[in-house]
N, C-alpha and C. Protein backbone atom coordinates (compact mmCIF):
# COMPACT_ATOMS: atom_id res chain seq x y z
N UNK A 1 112.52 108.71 193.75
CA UNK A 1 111.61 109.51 192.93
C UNK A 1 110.67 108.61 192.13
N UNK A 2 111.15 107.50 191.67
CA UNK A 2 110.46 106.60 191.42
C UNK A 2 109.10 106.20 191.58
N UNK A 3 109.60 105.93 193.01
CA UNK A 3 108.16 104.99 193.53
C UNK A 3 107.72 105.65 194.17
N UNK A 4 107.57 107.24 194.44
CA UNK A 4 106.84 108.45 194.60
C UNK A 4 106.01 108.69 193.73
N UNK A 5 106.44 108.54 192.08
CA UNK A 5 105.67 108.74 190.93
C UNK A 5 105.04 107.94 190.74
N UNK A 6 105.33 106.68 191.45
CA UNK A 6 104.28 104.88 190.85
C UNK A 6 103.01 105.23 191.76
N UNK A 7 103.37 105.75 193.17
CA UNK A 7 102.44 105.98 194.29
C UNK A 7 101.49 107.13 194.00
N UNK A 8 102.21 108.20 193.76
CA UNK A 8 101.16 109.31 193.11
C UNK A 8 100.52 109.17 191.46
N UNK A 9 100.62 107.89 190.92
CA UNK A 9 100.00 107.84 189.73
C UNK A 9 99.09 106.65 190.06
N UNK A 10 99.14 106.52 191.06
CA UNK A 10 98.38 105.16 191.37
C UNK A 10 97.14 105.64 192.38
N UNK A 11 97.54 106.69 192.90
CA UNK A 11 96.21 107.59 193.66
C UNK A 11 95.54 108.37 192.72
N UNK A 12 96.29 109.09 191.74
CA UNK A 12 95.42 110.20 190.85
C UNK A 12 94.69 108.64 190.08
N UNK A 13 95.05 107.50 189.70
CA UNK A 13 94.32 107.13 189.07
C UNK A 13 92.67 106.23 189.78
N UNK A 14 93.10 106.15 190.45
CA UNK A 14 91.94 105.85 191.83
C UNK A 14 91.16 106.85 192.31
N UNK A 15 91.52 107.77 192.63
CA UNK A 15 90.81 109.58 192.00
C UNK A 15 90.28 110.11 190.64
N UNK A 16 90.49 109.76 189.60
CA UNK A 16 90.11 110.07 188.00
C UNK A 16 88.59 109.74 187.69
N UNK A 17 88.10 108.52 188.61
CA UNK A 17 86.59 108.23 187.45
C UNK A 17 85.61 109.63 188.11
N UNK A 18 85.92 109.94 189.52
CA UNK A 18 84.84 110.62 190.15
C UNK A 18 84.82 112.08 189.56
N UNK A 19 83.95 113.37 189.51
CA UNK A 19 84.17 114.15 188.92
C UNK A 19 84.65 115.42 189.73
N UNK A 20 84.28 115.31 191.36
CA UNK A 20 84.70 116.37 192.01
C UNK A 20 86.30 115.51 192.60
N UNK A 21 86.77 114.76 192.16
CA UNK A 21 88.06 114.63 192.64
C UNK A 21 89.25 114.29 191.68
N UNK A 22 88.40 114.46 190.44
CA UNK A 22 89.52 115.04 189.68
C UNK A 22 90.27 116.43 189.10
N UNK A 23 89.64 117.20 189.85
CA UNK A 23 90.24 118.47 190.31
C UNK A 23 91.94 118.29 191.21
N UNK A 24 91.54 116.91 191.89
CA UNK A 24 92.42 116.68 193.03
C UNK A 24 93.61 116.17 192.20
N UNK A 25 92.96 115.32 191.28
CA UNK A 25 93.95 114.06 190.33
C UNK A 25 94.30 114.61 189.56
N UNK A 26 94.26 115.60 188.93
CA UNK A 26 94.94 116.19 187.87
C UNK A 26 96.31 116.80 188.06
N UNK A 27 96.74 117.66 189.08
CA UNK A 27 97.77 117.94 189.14
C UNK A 27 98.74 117.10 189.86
N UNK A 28 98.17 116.09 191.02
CA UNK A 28 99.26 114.71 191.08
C UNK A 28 99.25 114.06 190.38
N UNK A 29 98.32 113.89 189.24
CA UNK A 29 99.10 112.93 188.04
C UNK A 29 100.29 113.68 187.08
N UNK A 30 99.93 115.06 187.31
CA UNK A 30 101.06 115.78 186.34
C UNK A 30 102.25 115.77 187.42
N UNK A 31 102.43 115.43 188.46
CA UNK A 31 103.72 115.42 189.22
C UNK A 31 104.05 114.03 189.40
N UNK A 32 102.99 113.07 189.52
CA UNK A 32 103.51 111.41 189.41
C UNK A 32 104.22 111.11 188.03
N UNK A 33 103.75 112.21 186.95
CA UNK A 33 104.66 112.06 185.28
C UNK A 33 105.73 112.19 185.24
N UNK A 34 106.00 113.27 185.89
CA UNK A 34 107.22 114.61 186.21
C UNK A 34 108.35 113.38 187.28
N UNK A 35 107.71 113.30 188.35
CA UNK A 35 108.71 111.77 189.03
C UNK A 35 108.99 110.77 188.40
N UNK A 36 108.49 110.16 187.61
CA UNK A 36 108.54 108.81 187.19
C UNK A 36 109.51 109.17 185.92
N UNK A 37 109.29 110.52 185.17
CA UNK A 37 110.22 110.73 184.23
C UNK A 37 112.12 111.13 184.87
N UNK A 38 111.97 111.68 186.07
CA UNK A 38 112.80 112.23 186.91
C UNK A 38 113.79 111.17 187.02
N UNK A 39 112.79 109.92 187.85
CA UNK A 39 112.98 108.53 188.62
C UNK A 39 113.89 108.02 187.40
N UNK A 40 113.12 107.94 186.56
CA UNK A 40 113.86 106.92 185.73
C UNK A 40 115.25 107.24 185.39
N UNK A 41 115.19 108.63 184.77
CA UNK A 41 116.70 109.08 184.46
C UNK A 41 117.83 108.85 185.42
N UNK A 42 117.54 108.82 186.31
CA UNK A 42 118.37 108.94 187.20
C UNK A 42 118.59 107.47 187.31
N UNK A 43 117.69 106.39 187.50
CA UNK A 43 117.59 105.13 187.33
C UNK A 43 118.65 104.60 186.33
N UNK A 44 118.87 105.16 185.68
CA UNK A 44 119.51 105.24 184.18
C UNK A 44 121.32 105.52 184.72
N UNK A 45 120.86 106.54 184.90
CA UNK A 45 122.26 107.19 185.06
C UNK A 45 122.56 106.19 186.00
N UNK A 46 122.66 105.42 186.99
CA UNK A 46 122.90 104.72 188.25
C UNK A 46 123.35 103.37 187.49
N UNK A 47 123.09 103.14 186.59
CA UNK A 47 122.65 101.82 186.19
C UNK A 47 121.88 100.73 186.81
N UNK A 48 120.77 101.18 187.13
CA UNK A 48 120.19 100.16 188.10
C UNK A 48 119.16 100.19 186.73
N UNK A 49 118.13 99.15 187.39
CA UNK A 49 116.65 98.61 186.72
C UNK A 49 115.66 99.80 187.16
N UNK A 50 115.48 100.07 185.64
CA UNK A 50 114.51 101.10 185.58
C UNK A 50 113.16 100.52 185.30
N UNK A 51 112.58 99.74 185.87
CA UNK A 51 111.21 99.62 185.82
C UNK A 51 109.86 99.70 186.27
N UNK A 52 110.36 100.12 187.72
CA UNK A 52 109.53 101.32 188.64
C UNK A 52 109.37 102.71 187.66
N UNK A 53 110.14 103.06 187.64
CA UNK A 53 110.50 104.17 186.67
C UNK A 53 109.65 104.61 185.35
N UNK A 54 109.59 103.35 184.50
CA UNK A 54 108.79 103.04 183.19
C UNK A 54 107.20 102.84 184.01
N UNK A 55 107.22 102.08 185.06
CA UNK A 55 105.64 101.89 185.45
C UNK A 55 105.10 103.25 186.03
N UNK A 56 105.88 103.92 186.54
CA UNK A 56 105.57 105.49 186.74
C UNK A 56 105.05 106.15 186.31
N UNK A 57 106.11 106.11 184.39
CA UNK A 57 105.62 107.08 183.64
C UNK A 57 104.56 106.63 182.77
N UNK A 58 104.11 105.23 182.89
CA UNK A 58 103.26 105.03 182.12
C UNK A 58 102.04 105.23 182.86
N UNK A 59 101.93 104.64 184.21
CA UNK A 59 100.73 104.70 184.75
C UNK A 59 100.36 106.73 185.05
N UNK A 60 101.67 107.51 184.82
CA UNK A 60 101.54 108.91 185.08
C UNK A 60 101.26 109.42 183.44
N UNK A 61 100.92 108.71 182.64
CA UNK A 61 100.26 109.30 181.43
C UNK A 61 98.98 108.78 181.55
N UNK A 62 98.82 107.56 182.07
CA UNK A 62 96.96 106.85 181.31
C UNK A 62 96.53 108.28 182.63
N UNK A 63 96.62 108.17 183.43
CA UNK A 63 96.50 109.07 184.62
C UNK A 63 95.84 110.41 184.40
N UNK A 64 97.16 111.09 183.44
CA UNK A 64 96.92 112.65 183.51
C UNK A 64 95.31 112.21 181.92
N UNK A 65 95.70 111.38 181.45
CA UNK A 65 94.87 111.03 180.06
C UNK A 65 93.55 111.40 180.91
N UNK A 66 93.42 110.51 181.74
CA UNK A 66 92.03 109.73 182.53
C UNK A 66 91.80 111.06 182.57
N UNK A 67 92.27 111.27 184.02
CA UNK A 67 91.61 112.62 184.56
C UNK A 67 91.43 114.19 183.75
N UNK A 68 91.85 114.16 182.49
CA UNK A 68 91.73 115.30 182.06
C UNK A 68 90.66 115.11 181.07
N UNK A 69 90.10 114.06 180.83
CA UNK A 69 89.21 113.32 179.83
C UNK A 69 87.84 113.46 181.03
N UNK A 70 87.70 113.26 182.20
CA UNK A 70 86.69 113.38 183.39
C UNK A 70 86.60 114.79 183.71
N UNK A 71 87.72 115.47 184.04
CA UNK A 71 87.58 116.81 184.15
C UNK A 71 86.52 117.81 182.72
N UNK A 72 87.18 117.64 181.77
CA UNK A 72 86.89 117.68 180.79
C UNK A 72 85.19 117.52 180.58
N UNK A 73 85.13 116.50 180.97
CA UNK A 73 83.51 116.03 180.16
C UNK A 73 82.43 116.30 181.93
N UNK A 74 82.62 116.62 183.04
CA UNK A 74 82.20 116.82 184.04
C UNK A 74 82.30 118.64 183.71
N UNK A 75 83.15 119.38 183.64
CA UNK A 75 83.02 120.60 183.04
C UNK A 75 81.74 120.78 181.88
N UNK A 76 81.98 120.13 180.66
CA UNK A 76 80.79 120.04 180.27
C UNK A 76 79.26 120.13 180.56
N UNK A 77 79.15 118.94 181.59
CA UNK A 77 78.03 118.85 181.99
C UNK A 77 77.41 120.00 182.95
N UNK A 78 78.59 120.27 183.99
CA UNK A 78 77.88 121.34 184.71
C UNK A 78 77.94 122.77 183.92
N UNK A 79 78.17 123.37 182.92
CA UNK A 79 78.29 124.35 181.98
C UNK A 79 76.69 123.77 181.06
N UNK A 80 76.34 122.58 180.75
CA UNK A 80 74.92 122.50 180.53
C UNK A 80 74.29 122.85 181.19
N UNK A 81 74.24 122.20 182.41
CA UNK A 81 73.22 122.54 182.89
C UNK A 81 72.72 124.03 183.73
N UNK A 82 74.26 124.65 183.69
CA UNK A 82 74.00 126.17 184.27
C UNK A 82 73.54 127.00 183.32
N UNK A 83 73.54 126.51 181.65
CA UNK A 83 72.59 126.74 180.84
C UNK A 83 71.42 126.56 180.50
N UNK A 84 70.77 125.20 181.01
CA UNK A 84 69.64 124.99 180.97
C UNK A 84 68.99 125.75 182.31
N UNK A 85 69.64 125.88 183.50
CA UNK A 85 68.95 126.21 184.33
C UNK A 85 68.53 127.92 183.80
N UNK A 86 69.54 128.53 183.21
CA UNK A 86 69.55 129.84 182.94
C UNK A 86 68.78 130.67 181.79
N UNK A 87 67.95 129.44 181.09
CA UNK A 87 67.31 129.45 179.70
C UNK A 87 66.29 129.11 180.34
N UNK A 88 65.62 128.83 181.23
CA UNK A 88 64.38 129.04 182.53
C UNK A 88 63.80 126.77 181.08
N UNK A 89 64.85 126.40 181.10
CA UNK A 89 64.34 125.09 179.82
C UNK A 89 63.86 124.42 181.24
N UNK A 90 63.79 124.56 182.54
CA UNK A 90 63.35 123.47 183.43
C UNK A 90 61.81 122.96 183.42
N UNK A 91 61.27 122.11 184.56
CA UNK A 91 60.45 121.65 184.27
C UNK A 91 59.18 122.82 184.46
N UNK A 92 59.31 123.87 185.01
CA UNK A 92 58.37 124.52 184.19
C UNK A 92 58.03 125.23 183.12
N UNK A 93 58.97 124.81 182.24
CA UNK A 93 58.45 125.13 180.64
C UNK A 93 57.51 124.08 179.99
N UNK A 94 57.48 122.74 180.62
CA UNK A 94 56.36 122.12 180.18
C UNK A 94 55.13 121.83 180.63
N UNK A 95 54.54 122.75 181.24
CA UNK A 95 53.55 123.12 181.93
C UNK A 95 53.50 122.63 183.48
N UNK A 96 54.29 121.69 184.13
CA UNK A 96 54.79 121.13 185.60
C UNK A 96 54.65 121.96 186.22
């Protein structure tokens, strides 16, 4: 479970800067969190080295951070501009 969560936090985060594919990255980073938190416990319980585990859940937080911070501000933008387009503010309001 581990290194399921290192692997899927390591794609959502390679997916996060773009804005139509963090639609994609958002919910495998919330399941690379969910593994890596899983991974570890169990890591735990086993007594083995939990540090796949810890790199999981850390790289499955900057992750869900990233991509919900891109989602976020890409929402924004296209909500501007379906306002500007809709407020007729384009370039022919300045005589163009």
């Amino acid at each position: 479970m581990a290194v399921a969560g290192l692997v899927l936090s390591i794609i959502a985060l390679v997916l996060s800067p773009w804005g139509v594919t963090s639609i994609i990255a958002l919910p495998v980073a919330i399941v690379a969190l969910v593994l890596g938190v899983k991974g570890k416990n169990k890591l735990i319980a086993e007594n083995k080295p939990s540090g796949i585990g810890t790199a999981a859940m850390v790289l499955g937080i900057i992750a869900v951070i990233f991509t919900a911070i891109t989602f976020f501000t890409c929402g924004l933008c296209v909500l501007c501009a379906a306002g500007a387009g809709a407020s007729g503010a384009g370039l022919g309001s300045f005589g163009l």
